[in-house]
PDB file of N, CA and C in Angstrom:
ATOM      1  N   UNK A   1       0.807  -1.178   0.000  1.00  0.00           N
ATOM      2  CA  UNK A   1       0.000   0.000   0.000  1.00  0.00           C
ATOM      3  C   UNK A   1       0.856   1.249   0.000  1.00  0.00           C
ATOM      4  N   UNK A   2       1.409   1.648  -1.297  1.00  0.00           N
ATOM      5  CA  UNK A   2       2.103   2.716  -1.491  1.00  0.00           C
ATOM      6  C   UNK A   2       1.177   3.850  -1.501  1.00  0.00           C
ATOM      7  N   UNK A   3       1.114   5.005  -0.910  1.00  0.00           N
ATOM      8  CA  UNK A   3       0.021   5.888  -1.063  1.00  0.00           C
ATOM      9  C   UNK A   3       1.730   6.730  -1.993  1.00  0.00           C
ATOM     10  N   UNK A   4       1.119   7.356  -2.904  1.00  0.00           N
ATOM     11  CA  UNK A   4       2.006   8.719  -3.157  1.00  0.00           C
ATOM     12  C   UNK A   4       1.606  10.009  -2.734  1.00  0.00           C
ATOM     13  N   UNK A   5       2.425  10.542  -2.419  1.00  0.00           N
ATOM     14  CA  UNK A   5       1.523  11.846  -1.831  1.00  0.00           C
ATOM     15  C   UNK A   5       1.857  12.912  -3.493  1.00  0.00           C
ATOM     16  N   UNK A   6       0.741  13.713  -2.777  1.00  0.00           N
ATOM     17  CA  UNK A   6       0.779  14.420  -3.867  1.00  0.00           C
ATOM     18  C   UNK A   6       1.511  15.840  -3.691  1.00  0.00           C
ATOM     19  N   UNK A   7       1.962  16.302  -4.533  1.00  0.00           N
ATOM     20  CA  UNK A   7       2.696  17.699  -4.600  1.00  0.00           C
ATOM     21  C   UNK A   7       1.572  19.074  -4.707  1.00  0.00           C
ATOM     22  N   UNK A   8       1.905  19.809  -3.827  1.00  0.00           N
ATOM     23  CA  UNK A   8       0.920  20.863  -4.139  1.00  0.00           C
ATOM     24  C   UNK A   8       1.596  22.176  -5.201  1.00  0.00           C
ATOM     25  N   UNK A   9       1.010  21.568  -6.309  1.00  0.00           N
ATOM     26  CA  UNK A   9       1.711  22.147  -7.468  1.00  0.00           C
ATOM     27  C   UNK A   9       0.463  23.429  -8.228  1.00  0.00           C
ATOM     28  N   UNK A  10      -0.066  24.192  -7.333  1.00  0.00           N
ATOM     29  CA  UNK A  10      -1.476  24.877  -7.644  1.00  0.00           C
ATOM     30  C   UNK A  10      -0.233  26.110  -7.920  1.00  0.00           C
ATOM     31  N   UNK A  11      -0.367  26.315  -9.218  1.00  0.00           N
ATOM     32  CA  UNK A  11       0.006  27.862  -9.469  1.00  0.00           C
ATOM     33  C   UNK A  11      -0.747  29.108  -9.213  1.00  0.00           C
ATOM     34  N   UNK A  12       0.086  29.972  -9.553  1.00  0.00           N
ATOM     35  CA  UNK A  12      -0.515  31.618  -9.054  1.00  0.00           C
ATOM     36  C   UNK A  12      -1.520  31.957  -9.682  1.00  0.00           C
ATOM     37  N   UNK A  13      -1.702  31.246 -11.151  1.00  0.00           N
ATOM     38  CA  UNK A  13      -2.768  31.618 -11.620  1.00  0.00           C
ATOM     39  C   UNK A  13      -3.922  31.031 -11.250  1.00  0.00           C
ATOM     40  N   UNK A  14      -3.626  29.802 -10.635  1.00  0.00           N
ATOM     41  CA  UNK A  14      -5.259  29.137  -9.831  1.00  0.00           C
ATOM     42  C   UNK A  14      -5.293  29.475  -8.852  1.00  0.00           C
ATOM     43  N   UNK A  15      -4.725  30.321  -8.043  1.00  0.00           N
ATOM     44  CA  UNK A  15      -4.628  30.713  -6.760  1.00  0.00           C
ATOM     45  C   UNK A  15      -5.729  32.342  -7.038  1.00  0.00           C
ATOM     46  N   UNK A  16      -4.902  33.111  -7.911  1.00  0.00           N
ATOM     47  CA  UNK A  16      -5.712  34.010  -8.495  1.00  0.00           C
ATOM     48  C   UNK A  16      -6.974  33.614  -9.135  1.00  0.00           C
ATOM     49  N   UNK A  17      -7.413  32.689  -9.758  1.00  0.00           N
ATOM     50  CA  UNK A  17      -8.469  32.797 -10.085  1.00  0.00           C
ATOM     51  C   UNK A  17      -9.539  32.470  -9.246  1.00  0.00           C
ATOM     52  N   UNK A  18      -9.366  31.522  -7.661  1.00  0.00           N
ATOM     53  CA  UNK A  18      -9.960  30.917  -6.745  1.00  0.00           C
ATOM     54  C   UNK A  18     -10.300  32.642  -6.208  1.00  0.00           C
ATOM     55  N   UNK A  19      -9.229  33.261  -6.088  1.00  0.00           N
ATOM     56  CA  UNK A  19      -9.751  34.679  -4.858  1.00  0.00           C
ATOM     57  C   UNK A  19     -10.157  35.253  -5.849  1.00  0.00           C
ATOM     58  N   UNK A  20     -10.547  34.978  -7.306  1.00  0.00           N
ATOM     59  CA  UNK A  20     -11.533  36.383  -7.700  1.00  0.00           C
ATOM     60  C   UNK A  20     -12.977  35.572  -7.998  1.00  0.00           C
ATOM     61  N   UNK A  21     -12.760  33.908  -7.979  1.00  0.00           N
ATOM     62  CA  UNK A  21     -14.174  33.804  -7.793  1.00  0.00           C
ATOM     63  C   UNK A  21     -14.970  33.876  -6.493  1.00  0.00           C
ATOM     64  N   UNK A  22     -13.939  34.207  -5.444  1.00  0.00           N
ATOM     65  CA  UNK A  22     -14.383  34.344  -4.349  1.00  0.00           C
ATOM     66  C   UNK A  22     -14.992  35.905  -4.034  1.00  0.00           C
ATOM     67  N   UNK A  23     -14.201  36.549  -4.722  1.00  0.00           N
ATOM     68  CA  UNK A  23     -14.565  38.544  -4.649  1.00  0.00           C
ATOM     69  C   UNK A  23     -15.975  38.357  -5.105  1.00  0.00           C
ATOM     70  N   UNK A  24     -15.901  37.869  -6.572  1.00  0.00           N
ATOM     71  CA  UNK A  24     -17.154  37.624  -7.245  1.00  0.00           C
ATOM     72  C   UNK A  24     -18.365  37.368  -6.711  1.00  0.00           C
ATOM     73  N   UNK A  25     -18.199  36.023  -6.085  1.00  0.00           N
ATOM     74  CA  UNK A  25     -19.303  35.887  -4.811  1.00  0.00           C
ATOM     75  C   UNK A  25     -19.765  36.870  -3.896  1.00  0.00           C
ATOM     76  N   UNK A  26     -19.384  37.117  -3.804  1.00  0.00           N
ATOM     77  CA  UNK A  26     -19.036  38.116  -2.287  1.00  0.00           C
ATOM     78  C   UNK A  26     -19.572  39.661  -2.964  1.00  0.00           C
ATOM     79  N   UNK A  27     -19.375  39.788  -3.824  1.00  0.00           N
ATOM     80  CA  UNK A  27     -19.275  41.466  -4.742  1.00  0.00           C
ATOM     81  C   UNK A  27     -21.073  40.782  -5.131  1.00  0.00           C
ATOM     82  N   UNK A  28     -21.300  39.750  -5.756  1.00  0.00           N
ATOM     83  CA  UNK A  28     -22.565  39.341  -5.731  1.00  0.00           C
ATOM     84  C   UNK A  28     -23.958  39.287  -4.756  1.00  0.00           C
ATOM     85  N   UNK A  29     -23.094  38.644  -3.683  1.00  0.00           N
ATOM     86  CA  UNK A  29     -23.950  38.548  -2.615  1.00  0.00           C
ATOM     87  C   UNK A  29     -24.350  39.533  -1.785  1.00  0.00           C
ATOM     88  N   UNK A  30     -23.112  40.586  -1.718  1.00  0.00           N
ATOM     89  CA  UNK A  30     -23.681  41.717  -1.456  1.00  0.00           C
ATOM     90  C   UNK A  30     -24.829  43.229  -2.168  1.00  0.00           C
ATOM     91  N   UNK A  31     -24.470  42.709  -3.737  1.00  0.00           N
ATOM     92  CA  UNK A  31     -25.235  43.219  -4.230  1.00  0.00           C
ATOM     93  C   UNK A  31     -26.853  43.014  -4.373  1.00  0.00           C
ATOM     94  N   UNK A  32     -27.220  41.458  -4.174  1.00  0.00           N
ATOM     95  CA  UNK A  32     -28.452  41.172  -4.239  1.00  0.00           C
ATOM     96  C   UNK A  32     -29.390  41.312  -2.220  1.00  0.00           C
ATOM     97  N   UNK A  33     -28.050  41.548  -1.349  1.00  0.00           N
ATOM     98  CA  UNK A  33     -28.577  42.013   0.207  1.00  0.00           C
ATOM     99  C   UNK A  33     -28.763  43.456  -0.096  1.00  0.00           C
ATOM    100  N   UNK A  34     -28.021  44.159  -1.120  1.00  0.00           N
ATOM    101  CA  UNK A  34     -28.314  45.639  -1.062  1.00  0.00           C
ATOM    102  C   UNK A  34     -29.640  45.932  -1.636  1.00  0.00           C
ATOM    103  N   UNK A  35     -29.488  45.471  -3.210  1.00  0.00           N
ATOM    104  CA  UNK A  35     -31.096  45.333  -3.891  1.00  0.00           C
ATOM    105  C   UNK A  35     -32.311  44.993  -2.887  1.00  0.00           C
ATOM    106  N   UNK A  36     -32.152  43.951  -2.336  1.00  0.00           N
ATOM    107  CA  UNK A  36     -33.594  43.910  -1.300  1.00  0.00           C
ATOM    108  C   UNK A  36     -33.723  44.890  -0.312  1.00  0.00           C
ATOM    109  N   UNK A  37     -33.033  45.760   0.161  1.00  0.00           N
ATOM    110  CA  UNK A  37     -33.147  46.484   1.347  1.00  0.00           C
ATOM    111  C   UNK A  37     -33.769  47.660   0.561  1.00  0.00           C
ATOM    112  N   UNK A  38     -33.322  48.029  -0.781  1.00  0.00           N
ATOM    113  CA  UNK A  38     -33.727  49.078  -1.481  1.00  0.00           C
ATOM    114  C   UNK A  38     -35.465  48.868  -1.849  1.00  0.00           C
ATOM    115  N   UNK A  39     -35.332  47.596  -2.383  1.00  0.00           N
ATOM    116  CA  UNK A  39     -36.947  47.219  -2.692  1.00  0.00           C
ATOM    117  C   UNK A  39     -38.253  47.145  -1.961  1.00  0.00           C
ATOM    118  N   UNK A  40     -37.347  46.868  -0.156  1.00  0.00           N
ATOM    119  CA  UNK A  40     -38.262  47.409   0.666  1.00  0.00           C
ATOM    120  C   UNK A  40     -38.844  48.724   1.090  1.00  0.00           C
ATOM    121  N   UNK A  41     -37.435  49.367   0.953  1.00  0.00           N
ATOM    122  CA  UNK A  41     -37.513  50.792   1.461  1.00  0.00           C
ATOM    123  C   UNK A  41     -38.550  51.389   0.124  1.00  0.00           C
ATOM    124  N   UNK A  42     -38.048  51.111  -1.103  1.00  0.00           N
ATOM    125  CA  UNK A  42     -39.370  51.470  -2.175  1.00  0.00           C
ATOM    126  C   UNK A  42     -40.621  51.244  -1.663  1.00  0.00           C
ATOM    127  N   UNK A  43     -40.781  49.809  -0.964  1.00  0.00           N
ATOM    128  CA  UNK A  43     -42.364  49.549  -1.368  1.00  0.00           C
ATOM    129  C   UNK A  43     -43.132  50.359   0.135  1.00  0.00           C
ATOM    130  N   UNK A  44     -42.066  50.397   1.353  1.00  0.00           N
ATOM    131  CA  UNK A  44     -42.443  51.099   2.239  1.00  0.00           C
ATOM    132  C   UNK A  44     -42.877  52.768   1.567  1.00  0.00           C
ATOM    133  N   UNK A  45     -42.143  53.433   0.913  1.00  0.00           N
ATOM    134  CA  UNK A  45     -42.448  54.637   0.115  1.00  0.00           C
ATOM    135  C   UNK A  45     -43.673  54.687  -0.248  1.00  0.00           C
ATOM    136  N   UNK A  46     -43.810  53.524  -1.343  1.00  0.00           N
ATOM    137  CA  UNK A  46     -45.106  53.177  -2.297  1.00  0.00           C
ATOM    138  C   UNK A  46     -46.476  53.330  -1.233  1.00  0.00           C
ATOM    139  N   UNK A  47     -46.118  52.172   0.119  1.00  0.00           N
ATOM    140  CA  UNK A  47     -47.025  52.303   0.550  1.00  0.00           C
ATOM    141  C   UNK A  47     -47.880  53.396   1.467  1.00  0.00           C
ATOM    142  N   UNK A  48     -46.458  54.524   2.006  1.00  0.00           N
ATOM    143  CA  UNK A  48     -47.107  55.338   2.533  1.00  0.00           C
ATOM    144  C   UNK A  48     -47.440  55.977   1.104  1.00  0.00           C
ATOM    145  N   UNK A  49     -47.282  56.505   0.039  1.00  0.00           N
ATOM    146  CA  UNK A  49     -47.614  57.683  -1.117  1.00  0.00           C
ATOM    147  C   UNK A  49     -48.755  57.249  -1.253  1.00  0.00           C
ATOM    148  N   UNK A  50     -49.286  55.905  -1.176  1.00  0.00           N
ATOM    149  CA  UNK A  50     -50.412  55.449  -1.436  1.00  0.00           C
ATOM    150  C   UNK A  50     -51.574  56.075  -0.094  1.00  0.00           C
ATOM    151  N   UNK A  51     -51.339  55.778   1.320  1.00  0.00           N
ATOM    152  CA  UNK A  51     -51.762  56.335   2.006  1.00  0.00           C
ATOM    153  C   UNK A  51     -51.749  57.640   1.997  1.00  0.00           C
ATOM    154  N   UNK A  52     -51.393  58.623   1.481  1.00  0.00           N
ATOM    155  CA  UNK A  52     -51.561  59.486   1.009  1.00  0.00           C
ATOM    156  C   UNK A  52     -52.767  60.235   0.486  1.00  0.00           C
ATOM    157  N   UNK A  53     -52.503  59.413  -0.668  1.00  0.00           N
ATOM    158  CA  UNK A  53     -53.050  59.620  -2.194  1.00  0.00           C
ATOM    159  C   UNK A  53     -54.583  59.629  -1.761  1.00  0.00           C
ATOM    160  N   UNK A  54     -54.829  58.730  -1.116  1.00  0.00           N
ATOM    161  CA  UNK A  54     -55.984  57.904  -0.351  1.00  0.00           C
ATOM    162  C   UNK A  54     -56.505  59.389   0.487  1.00  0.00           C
ATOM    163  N   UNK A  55     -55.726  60.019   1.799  1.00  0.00           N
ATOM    164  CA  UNK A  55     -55.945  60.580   2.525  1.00  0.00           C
ATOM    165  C   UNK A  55     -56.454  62.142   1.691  1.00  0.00           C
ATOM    166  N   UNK A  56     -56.052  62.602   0.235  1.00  0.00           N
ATOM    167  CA  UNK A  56     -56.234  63.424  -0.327  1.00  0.00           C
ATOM    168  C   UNK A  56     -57.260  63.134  -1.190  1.00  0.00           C
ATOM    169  N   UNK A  57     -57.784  62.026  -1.476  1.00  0.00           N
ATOM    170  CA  UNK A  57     -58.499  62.050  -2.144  1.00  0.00           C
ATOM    171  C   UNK A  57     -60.311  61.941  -1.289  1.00  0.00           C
ATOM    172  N   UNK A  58     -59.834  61.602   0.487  1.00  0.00           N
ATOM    173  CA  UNK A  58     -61.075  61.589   0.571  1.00  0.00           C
ATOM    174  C   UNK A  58     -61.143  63.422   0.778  1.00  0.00           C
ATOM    175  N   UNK A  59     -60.251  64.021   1.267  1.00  0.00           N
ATOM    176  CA  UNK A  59     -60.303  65.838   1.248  1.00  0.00           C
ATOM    177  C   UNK A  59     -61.034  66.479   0.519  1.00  0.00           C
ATOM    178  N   UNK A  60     -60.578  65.596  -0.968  1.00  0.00           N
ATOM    179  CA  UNK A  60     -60.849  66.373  -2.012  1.00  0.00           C
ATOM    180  C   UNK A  60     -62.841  66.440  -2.391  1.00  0.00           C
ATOM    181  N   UNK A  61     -63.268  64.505  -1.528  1.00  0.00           N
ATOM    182  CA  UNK A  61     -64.051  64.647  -1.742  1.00  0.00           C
ATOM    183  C   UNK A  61     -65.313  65.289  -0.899  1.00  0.00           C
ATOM    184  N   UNK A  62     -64.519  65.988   0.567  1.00  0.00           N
ATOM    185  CA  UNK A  62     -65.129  66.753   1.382  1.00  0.00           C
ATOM    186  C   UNK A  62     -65.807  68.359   0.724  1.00  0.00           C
ATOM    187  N   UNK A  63     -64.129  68.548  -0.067  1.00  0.00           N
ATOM    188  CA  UNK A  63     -64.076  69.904  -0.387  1.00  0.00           C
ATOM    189  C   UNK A  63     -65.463  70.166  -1.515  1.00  0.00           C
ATOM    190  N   UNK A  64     -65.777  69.006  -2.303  1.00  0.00           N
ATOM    191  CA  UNK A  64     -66.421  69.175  -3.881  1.00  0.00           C
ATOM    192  C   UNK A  64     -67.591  69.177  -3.136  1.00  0.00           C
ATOM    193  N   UNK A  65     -67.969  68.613  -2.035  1.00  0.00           N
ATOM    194  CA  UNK A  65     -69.184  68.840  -1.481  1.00  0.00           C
ATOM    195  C   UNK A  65     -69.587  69.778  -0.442  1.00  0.00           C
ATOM    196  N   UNK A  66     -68.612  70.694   0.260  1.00  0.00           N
ATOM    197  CA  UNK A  66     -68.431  72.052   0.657  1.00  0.00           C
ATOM    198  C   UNK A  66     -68.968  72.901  -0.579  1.00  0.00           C
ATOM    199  N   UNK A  67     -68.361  72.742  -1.207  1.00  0.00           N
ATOM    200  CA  UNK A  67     -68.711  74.081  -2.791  1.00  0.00           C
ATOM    201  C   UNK A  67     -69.955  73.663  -3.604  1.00  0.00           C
ATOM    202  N   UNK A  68     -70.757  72.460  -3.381  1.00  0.00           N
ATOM    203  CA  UNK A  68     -72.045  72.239  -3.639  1.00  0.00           C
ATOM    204  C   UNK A  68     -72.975  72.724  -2.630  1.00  0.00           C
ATOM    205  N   UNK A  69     -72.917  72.857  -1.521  1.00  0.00           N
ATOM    206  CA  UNK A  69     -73.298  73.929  -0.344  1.00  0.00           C
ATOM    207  C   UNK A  69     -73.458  75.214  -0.612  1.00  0.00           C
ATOM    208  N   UNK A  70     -72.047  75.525  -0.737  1.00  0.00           N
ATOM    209  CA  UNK A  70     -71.583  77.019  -1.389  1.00  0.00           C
ATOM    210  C   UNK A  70     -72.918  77.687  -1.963  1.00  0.00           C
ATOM    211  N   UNK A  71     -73.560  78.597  -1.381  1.00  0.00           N
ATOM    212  CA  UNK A  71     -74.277  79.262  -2.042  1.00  0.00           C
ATOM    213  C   UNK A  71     -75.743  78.775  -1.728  1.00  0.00           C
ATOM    214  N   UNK A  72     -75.830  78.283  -0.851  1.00  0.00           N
ATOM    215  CA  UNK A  72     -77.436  77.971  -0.945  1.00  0.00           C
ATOM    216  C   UNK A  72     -77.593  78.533   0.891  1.00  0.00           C
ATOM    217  N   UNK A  73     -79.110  78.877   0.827  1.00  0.00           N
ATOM    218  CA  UNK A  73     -79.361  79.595   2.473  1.00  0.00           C
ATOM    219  C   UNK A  73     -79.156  78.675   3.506  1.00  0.00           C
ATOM    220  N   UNK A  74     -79.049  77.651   3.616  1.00  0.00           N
ATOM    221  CA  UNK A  74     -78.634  76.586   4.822  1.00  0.00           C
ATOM    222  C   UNK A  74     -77.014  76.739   5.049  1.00  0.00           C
ATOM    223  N   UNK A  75     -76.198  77.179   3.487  1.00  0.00           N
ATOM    224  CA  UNK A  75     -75.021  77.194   4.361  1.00  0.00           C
ATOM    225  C   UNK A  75     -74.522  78.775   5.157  1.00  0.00           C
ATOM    226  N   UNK A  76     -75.481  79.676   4.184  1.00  0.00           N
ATOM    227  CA  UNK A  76     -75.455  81.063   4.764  1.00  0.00           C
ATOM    228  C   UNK A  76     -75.785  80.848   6.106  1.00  0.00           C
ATOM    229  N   UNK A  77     -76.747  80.406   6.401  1.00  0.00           N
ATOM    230  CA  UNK A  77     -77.124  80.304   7.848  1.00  0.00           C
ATOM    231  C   UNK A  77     -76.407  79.295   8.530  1.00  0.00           C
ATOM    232  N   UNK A  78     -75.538  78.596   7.847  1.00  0.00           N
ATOM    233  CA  UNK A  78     -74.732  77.558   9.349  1.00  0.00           C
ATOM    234  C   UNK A  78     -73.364  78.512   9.348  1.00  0.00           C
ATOM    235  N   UNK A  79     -72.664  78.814   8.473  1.00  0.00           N
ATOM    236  CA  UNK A  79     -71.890  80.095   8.590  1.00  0.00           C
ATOM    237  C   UNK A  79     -71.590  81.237   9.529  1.00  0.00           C
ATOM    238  N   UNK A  80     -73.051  81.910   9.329  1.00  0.00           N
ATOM    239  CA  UNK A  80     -73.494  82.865  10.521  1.00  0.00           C
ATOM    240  C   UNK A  80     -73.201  82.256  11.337  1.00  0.00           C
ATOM    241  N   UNK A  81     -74.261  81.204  11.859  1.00  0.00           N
ATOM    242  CA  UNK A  81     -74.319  80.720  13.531  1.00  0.00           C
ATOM    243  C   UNK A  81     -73.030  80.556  14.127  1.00  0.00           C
ATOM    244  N   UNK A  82     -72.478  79.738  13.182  1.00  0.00           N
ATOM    245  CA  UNK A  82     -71.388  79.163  13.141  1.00  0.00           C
ATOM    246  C   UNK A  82     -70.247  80.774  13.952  1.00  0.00           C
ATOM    247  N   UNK A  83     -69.649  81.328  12.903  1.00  0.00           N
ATOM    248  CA  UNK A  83     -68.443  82.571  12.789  1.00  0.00           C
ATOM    249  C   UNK A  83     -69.457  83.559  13.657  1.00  0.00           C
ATOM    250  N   UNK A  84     -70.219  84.094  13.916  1.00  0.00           N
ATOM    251  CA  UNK A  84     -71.068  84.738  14.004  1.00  0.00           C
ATOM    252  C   UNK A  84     -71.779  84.942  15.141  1.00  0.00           C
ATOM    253  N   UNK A  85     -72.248  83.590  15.562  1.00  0.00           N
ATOM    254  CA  UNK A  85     -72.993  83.515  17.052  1.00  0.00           C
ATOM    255  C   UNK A  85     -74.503  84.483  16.367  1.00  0.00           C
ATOM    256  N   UNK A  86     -75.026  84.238  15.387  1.00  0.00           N
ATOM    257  CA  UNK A  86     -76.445  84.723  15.268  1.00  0.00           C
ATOM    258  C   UNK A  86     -76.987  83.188  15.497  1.00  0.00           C
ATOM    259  N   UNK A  87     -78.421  83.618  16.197  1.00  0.00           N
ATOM    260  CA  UNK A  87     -79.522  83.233  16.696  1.00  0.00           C
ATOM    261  C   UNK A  87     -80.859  83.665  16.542  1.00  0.00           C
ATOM    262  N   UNK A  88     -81.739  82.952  16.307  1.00  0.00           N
ATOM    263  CA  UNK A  88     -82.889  83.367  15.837  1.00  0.00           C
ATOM    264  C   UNK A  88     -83.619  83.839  17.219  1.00  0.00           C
ATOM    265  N   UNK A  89     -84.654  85.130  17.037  1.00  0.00           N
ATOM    266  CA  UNK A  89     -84.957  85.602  18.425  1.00  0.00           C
ATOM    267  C   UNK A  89     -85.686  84.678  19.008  1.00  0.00           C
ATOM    268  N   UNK A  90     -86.423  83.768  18.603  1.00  0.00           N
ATOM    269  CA  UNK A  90     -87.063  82.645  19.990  1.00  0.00           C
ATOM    270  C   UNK A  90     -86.387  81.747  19.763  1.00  0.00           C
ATOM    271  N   UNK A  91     -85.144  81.197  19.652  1.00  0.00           N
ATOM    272  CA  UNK A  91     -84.079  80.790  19.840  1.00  0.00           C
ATOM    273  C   UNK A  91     -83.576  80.402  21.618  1.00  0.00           C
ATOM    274  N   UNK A  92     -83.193  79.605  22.614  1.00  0.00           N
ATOM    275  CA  UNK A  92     -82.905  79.800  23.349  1.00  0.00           C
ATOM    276  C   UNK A  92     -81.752  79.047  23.293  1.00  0.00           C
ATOM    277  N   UNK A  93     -80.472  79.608  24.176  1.00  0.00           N
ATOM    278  CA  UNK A  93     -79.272  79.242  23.754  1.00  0.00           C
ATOM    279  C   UNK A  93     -79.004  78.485  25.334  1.00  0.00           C
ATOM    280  N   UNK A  94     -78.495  77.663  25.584  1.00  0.00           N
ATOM    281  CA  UNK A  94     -77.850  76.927  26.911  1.00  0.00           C
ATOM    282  C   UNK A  94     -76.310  76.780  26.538  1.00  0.00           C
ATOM    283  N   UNK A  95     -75.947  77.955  27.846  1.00  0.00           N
ATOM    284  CA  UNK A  95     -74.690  77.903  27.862  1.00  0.00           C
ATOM    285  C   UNK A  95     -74.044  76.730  28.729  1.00  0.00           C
ATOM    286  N   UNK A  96     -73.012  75.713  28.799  1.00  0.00           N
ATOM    287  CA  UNK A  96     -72.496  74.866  29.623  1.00  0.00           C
ATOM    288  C   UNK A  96     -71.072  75.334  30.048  1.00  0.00           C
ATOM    289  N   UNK A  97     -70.632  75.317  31.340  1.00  0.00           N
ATOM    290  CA  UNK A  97     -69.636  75.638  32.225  1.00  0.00           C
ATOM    291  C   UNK A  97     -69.076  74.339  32.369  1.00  0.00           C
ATOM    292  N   UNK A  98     -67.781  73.651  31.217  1.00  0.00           N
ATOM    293  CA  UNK A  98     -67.465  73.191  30.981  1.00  0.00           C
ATOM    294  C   UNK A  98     -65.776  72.509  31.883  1.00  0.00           C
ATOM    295  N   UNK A  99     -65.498  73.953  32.075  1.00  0.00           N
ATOM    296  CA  UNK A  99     -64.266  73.796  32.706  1.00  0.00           C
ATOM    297  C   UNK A  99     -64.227  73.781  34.314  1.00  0.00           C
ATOM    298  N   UNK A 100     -65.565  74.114  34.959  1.00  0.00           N
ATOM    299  CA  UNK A 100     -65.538  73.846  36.097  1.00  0.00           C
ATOM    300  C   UNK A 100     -65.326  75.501  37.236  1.00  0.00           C
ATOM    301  N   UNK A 101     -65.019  76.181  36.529  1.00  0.00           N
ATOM    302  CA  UNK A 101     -64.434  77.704  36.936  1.00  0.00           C
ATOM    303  C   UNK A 101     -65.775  78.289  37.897  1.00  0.00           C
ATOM    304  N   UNK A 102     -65.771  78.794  38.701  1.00  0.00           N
ATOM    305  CA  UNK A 102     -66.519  79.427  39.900  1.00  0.00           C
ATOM    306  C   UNK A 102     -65.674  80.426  40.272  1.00  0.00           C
TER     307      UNK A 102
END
């Protein structure tokens, strides 16, 4: 049982090519951990712009029905009462002492 041993006869150029498929990896693997962190942070974006979009669009649909108001005597008169403090004379108003003050 002769074993021969073997000579470690690996030249510079397989030595070099082992550490650049190793960079490679590595230059890889970090690129596809960077890509996902980005794709989250996008979809986190996406999802607040979306909440957003959402939050302006119900505004918008407050506002279109403010300006269908606009102009008719119910909003003249909630206006008044409203900014105004008018009251109709048999009107009776109840004030509440809210904060407790004596």
């Amino acid at each position: 049982m002769n074993r021969k041993k073997r000579k470690n006869n690996s030249s510079p150029l397989n030595r070099i090519c082992g550490f650049l498929m190793v960079l490679l990896t590595a230059g890889f693997l970090f690129a596809m951990v960077n890509h996902y962190f980005e794709k989250q942070q996008l979809l986190a974006e996406r999802d607040e712009l979306i909440k957003m979009i959402s939050e302006q669009n119900e505004l918008t649909t407050l506002y279109k029905e403010e300006l269908e108001r606009v102009g008719t005597p119910q909003y003249y008169e909630y206006m008044a009462r409203k900014y105004l403090g008018y009251i109709y004379p048999d009107e009776k108003v109840l004030i509440y002492d809210i904060g407790g003050n004596q």
